[in-house]
N, C-alpha and C. Protein backbone atom coordinates (compact mmCIF):
# COMPACT_ATOMS: atom_id res chain seq x y z
N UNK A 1 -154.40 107.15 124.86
CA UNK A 1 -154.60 107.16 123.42
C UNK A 1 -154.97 105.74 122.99
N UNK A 2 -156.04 105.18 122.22
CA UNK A 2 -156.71 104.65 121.56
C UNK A 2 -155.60 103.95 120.24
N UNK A 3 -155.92 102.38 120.05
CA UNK A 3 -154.75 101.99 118.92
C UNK A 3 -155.58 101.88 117.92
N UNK A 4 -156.72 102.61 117.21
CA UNK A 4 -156.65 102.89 116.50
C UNK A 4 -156.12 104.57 116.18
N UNK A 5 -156.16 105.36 117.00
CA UNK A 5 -155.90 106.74 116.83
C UNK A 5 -154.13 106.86 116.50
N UNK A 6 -153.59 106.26 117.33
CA UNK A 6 -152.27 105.73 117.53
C UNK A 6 -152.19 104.90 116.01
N UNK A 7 -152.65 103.74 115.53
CA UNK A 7 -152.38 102.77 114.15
C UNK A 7 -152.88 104.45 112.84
N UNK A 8 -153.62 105.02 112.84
CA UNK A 8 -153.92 106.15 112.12
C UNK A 8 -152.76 107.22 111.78
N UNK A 9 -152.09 107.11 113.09
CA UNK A 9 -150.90 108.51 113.22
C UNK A 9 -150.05 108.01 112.44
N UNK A 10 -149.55 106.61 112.59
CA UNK A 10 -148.51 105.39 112.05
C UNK A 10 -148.55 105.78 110.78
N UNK A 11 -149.53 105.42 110.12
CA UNK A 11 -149.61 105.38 108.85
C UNK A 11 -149.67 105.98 108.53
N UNK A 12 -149.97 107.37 108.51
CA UNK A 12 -149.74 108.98 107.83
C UNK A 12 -148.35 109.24 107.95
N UNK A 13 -147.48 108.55 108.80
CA UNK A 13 -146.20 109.64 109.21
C UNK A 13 -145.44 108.17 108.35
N UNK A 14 -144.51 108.77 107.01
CA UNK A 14 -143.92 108.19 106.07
C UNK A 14 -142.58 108.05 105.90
N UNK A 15 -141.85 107.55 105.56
CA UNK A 15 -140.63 108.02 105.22
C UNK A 15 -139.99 108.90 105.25
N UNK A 16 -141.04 109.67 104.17
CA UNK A 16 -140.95 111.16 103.25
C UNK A 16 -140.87 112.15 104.42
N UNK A 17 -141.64 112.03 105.47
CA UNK A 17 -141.22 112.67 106.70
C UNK A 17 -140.18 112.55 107.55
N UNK A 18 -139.48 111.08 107.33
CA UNK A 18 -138.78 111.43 108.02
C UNK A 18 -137.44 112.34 107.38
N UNK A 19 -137.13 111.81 106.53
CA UNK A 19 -136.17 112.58 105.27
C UNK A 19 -136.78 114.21 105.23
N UNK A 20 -137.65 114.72 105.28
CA UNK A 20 -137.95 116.34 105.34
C UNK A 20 -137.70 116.66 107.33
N UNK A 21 -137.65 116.09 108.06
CA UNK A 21 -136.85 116.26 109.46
C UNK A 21 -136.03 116.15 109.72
N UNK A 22 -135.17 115.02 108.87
CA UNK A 22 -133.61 114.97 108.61
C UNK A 22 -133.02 114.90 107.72
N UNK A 23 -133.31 116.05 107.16
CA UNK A 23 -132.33 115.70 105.69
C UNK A 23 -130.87 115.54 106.18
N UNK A 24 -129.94 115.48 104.66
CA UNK A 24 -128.82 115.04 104.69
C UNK A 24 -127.89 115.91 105.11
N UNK A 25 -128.02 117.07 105.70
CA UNK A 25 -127.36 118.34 106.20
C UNK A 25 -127.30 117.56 107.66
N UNK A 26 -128.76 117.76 107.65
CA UNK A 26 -128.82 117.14 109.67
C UNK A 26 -128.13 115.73 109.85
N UNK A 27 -128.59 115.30 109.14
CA UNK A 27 -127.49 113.74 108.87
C UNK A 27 -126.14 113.81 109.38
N UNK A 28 -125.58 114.87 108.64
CA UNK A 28 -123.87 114.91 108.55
C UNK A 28 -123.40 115.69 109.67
N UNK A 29 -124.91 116.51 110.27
CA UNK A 29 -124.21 117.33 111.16
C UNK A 29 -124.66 116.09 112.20
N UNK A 30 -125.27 115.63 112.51
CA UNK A 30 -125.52 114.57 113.60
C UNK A 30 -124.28 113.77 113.82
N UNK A 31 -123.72 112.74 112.37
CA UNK A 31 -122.97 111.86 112.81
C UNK A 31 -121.58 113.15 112.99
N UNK A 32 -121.45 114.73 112.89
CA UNK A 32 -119.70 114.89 113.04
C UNK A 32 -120.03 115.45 114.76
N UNK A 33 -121.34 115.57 115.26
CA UNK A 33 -121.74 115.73 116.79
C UNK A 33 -120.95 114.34 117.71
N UNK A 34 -121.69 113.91 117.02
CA UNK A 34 -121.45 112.20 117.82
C UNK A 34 -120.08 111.95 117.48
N UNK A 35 -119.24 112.04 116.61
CA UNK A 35 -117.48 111.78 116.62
C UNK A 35 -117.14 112.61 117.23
N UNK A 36 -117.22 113.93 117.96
CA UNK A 36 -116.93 114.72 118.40
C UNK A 36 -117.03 114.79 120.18
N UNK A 37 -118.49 114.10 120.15
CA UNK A 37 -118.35 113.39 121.84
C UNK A 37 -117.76 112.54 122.05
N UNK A 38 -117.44 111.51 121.12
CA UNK A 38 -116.59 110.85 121.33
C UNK A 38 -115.63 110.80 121.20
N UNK A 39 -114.76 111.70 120.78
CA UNK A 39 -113.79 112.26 121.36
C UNK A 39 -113.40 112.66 122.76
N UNK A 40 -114.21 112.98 123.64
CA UNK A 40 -113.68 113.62 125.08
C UNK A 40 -114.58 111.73 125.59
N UNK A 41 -115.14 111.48 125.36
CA UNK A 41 -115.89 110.35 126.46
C UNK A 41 -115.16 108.78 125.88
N UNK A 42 -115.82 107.68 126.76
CA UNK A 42 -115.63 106.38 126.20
C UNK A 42 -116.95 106.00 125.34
N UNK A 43 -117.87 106.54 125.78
CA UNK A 43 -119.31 105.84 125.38
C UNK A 43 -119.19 105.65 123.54
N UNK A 44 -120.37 104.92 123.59
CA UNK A 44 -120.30 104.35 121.90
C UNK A 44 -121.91 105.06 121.66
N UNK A 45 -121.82 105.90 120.56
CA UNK A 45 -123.54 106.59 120.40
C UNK A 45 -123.77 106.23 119.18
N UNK A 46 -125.08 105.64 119.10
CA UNK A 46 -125.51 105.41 117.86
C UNK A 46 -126.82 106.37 118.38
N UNK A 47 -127.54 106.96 116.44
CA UNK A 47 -129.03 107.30 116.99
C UNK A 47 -129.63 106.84 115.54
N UNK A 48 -131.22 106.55 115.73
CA UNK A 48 -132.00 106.02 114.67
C UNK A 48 -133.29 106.23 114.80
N UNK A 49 -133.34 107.42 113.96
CA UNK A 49 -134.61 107.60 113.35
C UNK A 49 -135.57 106.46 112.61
N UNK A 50 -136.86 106.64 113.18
CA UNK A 50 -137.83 105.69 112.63
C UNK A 50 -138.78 106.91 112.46
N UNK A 51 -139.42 106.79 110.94
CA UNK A 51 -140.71 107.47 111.01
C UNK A 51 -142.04 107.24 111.94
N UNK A 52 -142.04 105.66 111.50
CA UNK A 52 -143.17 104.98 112.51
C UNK A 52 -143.12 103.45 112.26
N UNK A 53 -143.47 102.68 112.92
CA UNK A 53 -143.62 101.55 113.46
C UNK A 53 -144.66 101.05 112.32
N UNK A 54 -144.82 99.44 111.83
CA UNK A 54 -145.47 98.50 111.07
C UNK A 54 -146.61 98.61 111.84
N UNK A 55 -148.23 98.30 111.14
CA UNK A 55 -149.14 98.19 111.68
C UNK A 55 -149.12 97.13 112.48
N UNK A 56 -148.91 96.23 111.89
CA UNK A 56 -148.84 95.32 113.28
C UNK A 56 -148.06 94.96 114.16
N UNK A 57 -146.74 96.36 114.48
CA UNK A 57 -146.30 96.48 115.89
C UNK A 57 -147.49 97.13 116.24
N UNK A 58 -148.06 98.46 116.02
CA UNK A 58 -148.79 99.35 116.58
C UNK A 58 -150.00 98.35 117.14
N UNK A 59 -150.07 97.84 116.34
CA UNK A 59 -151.86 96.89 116.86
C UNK A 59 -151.31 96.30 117.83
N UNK A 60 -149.87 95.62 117.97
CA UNK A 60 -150.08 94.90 119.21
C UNK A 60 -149.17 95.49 120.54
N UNK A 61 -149.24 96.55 120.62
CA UNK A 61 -149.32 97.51 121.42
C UNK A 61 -147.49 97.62 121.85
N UNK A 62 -146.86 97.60 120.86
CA UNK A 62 -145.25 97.97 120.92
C UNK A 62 -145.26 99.26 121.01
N UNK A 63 -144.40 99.57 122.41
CA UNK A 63 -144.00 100.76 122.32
C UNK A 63 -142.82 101.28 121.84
N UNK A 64 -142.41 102.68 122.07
CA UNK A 64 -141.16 102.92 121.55
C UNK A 64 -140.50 102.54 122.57
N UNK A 65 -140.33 102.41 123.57
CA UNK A 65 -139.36 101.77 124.57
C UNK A 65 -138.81 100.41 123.80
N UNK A 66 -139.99 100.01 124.06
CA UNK A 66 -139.42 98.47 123.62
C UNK A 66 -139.10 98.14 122.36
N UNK A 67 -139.31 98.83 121.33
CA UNK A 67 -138.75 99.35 119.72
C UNK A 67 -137.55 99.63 119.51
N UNK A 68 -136.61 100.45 120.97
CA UNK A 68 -135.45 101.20 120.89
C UNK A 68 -134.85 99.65 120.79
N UNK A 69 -135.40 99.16 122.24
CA UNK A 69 -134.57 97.81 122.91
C UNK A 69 -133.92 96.88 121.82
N UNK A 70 -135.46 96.61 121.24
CA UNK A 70 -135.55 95.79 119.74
C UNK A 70 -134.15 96.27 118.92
N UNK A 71 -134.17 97.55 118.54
CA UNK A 71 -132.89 97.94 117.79
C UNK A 71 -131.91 98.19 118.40
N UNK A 72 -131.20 98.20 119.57
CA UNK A 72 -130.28 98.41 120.49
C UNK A 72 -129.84 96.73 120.11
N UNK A 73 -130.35 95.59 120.01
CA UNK A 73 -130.09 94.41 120.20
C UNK A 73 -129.83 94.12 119.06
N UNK A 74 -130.52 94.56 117.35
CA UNK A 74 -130.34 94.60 116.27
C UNK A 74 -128.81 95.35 116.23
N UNK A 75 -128.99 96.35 115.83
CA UNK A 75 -127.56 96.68 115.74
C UNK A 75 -126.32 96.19 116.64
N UNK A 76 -126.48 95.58 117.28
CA UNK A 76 -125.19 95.17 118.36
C UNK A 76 -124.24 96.77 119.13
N UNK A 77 -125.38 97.33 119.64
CA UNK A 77 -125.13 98.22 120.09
C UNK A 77 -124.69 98.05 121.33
N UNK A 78 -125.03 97.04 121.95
CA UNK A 78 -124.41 96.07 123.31
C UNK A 78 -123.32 95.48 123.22
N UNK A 79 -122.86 95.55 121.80
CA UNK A 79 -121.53 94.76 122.00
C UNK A 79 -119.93 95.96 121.47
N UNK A 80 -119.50 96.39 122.99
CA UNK A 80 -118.60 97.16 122.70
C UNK A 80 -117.49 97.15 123.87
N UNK A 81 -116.48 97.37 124.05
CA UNK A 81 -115.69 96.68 124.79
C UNK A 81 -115.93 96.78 126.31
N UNK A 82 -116.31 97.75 126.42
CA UNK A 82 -116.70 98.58 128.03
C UNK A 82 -118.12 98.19 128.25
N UNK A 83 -118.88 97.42 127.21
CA UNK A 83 -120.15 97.62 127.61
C UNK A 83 -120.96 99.22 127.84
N UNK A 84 -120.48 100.15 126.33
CA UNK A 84 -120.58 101.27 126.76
C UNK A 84 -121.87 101.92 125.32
N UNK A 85 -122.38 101.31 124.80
CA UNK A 85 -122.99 101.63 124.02
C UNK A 85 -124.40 102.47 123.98
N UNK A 86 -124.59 103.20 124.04
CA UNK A 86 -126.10 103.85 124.07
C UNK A 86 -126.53 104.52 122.50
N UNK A 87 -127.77 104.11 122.50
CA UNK A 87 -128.60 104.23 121.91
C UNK A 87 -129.64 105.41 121.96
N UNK A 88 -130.31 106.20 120.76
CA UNK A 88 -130.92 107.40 121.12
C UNK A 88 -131.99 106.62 119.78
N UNK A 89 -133.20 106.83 120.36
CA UNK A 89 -134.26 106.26 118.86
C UNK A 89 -135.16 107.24 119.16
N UNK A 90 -135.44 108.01 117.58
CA UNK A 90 -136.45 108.80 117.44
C UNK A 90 -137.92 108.34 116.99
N UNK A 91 -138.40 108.53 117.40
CA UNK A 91 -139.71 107.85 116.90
C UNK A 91 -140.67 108.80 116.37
N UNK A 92 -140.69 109.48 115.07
CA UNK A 92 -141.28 110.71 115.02
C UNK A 92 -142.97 110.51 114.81
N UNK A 93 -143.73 109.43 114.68
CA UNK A 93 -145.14 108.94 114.86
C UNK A 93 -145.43 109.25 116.20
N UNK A 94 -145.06 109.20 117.45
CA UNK A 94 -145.14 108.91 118.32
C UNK A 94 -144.36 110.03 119.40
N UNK A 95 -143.56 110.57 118.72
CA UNK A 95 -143.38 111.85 119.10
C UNK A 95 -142.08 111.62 120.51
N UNK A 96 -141.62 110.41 120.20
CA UNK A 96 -140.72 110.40 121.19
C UNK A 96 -139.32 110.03 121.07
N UNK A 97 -138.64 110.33 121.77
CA UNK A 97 -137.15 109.62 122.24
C UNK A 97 -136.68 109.03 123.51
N UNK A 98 -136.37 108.31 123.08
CA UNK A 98 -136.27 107.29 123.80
C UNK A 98 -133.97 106.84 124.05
N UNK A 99 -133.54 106.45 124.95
CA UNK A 99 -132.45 106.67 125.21
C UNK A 99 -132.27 105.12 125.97
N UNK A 100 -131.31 104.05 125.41
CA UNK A 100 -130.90 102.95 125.94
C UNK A 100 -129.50 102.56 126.17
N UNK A 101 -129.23 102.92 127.00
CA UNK A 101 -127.37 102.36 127.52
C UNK A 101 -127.50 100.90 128.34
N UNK A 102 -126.40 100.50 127.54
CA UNK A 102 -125.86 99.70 127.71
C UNK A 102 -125.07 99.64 129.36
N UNK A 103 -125.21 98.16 129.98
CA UNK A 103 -124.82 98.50 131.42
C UNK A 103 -123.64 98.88 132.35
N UNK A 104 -122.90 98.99 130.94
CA UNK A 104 -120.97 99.65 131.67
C UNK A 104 -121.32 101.00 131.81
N UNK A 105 -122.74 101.39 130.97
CA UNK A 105 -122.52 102.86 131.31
C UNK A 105 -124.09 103.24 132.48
N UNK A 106 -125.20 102.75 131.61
CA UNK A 106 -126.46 102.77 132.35
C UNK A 106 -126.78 103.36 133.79
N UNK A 107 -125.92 102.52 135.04
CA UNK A 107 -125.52 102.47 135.85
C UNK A 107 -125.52 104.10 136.40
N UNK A 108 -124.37 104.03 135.75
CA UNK A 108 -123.59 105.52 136.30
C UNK A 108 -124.14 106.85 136.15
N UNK A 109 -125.39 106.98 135.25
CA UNK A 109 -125.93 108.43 134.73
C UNK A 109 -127.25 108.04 135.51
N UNK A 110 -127.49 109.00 135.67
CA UNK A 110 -129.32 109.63 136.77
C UNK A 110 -130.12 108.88 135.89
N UNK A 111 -131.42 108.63 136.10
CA UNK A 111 -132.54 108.20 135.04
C UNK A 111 -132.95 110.07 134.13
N UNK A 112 -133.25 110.89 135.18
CA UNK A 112 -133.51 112.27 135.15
C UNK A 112 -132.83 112.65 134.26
N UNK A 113 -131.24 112.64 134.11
CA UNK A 113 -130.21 113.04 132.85
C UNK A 113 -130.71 112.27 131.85
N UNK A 114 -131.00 111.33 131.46
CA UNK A 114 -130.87 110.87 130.53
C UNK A 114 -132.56 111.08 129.51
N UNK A 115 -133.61 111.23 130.87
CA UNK A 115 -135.20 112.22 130.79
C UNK A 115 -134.92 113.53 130.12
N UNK A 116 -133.98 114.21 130.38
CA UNK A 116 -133.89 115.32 130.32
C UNK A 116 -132.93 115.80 129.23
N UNK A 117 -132.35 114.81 128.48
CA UNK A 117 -131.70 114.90 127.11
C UNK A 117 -132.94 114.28 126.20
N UNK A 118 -133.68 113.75 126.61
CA UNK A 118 -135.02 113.39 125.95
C UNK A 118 -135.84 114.67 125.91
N UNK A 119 -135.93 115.23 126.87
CA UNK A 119 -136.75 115.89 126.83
C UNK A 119 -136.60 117.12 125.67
N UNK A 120 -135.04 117.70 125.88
CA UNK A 120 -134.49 118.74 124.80
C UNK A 120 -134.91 118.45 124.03
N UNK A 121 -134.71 117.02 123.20
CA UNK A 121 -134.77 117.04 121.35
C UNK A 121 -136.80 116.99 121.50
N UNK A 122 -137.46 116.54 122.23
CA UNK A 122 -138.98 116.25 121.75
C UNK A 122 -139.61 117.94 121.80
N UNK A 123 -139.15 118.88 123.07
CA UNK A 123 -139.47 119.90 123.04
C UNK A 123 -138.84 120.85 121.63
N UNK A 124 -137.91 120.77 121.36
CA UNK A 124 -137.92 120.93 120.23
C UNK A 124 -138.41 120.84 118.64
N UNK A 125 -138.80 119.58 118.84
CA UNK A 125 -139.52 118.70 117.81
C UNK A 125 -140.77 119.19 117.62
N UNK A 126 -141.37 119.84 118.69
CA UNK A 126 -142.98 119.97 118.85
C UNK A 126 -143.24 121.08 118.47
N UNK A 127 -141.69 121.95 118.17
CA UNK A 127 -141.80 123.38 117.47
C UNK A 127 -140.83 123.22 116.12
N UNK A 128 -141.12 121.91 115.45
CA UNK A 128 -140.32 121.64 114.27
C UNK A 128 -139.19 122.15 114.25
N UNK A 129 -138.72 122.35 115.30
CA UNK A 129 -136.88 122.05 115.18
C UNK A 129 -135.85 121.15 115.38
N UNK A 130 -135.97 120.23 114.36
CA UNK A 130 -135.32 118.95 114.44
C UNK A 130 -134.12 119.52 114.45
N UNK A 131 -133.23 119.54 113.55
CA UNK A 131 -131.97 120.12 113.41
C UNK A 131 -131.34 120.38 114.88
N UNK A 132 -131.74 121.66 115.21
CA UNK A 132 -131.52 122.65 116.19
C UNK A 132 -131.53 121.49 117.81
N UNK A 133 -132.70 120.78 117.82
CA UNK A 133 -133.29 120.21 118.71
C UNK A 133 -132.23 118.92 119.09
N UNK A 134 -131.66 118.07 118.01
CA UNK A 134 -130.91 116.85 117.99
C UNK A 134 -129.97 117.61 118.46
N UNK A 135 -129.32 118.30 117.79
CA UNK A 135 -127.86 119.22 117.90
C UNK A 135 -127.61 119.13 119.86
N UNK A 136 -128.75 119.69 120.20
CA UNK A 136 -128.60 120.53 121.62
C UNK A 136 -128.72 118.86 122.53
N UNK A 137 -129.23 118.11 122.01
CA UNK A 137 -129.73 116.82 122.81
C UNK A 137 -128.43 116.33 122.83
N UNK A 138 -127.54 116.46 121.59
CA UNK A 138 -126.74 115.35 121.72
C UNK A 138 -125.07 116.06 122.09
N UNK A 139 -125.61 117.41 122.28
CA UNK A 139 -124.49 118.25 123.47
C UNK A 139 -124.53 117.70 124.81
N UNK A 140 -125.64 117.72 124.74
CA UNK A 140 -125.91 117.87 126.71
C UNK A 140 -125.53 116.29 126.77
N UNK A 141 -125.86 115.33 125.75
CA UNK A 141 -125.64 113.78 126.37
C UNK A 141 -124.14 113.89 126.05
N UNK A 142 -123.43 114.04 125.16
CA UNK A 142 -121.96 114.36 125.18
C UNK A 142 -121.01 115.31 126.68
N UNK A 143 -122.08 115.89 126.92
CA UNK A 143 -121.57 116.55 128.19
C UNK A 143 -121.71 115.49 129.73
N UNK A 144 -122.67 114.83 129.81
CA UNK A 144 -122.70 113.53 130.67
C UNK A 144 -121.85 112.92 130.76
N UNK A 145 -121.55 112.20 129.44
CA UNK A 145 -120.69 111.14 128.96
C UNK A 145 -119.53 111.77 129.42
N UNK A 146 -119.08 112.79 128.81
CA UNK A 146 -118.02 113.19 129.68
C UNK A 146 -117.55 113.23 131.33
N UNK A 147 -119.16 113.29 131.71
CA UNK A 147 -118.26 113.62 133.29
C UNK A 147 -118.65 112.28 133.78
N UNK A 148 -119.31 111.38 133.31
CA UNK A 148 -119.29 110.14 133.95
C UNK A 148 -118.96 108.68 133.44
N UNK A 149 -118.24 109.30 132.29
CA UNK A 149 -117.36 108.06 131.07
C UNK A 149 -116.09 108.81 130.36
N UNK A 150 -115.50 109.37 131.51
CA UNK A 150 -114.28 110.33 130.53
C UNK A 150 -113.63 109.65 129.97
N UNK A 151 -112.99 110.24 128.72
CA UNK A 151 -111.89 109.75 128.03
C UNK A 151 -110.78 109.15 128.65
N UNK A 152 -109.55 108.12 128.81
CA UNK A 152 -108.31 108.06 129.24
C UNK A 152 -108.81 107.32 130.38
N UNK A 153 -109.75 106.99 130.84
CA UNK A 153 -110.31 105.99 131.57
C UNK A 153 -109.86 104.76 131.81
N UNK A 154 -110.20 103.99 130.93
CA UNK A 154 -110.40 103.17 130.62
C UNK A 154 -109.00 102.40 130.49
N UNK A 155 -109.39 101.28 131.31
CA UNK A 155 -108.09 100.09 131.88
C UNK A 155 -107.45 99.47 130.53
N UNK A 156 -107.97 99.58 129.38
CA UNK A 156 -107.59 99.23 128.49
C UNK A 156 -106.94 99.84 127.61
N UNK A 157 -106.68 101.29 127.80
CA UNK A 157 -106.64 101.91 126.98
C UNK A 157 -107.06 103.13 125.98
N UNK A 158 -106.87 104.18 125.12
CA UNK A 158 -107.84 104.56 124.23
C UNK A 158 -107.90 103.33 123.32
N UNK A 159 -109.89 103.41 123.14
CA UNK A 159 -110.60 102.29 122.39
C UNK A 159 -110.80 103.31 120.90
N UNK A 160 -110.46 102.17 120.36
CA UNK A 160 -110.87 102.59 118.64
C UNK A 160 -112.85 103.04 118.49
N UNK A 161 -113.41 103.31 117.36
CA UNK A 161 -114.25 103.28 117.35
C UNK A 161 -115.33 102.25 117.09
N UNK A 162 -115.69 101.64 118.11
CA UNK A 162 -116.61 100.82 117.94
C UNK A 162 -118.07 100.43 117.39
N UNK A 163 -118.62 101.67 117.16
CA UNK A 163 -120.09 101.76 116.17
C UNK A 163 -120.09 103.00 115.10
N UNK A 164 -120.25 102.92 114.17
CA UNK A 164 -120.87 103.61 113.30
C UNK A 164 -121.20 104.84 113.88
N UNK A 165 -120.36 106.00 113.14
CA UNK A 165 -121.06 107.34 113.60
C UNK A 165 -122.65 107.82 112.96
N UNK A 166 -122.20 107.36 112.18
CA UNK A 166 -123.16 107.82 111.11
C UNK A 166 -124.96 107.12 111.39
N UNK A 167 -125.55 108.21 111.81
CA UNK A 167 -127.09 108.33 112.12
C UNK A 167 -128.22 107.45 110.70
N UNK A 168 -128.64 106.46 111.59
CA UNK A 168 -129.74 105.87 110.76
C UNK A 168 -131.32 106.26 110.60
N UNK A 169 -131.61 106.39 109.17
CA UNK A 169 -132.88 106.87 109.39
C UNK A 169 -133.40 105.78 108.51
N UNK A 170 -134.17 104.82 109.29
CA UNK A 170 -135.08 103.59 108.84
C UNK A 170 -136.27 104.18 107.84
């Protein structure tokens, strides 16, 4: 794909879109998903919707990989006691998700698991079922987390909550 075809998509896909993919229903059901995995796991989940990227990320050829990274480092999503933080960024211009853990956890989950909780919410997405689509993505990564960051783990203790449940939509 071509950056102007790519800078074109950017700029059509608004706000306003992202708020009609997540309204405030999906919002609330997102962040009581994510308190709820975290409940059985250690991991720390944040997720953040972006409609699309500034023209001049797009022109100079930022991807969403490196967009997530960008906000994984913004939010201090790296800083949590276990080093257990992951990150889920939607990128709905671009049609992707993208998934960044932090290295207490990184490590320990397949690349494939973590492809393949990507993959749920975009296949979804591509048949406008956001809702439905996040929901099921952020089961199956709650179901990981569980078997390879269980609860009661942890040498320290049960950890309080360390990030924000509550889902950002930029």
């Amino acid at each position: 794909m071509n950056k102007f075809s790519r800078a074109l998509r950017h700029a059509g896909t608004t706000k306003s879109h992202g708020k009609k993919a997540f309204p405030g229903a999906t919002l609330s059901a997102i962040q009581a998903m994510i308190a709820a995995g975290e409940s059985q796991h250690r991991a720390e989940i944040r997720l953040i919707v972006e409609p699309s990227l500034d023209l001049a990320e797009v022109l100079s050829g930022m991807s969403s990989r490196e967009r997530a990274r960008e906000l994984f480092t913004h939010y201090h999503i790296w800083d949590t006691e276990e080093n257990c933080g992951v990150l889920i960024y939607i990128n709905l211009a671009d049609h992707q998700v993208e998934i960044i853990a932090d290295r207490g956890i990184a490590y320990l989950v397949p690349p494939a698991d973590w492809h393949a909780v990507c993959k749920t919410m975009t296949d979804g997405f591509a048949q406008g079922k956001y809702h439905d689509s996040v929901l099921n993505g952020l089961q199956q990564l709650n179901t990981l987390l569980q078997k390879y960051f269980p609860e009661g783990e942890s040498p320290q203790g049960p950890q309080p909550n360390q990030l924000p449940n509550k889902p950002i939509l930029l």
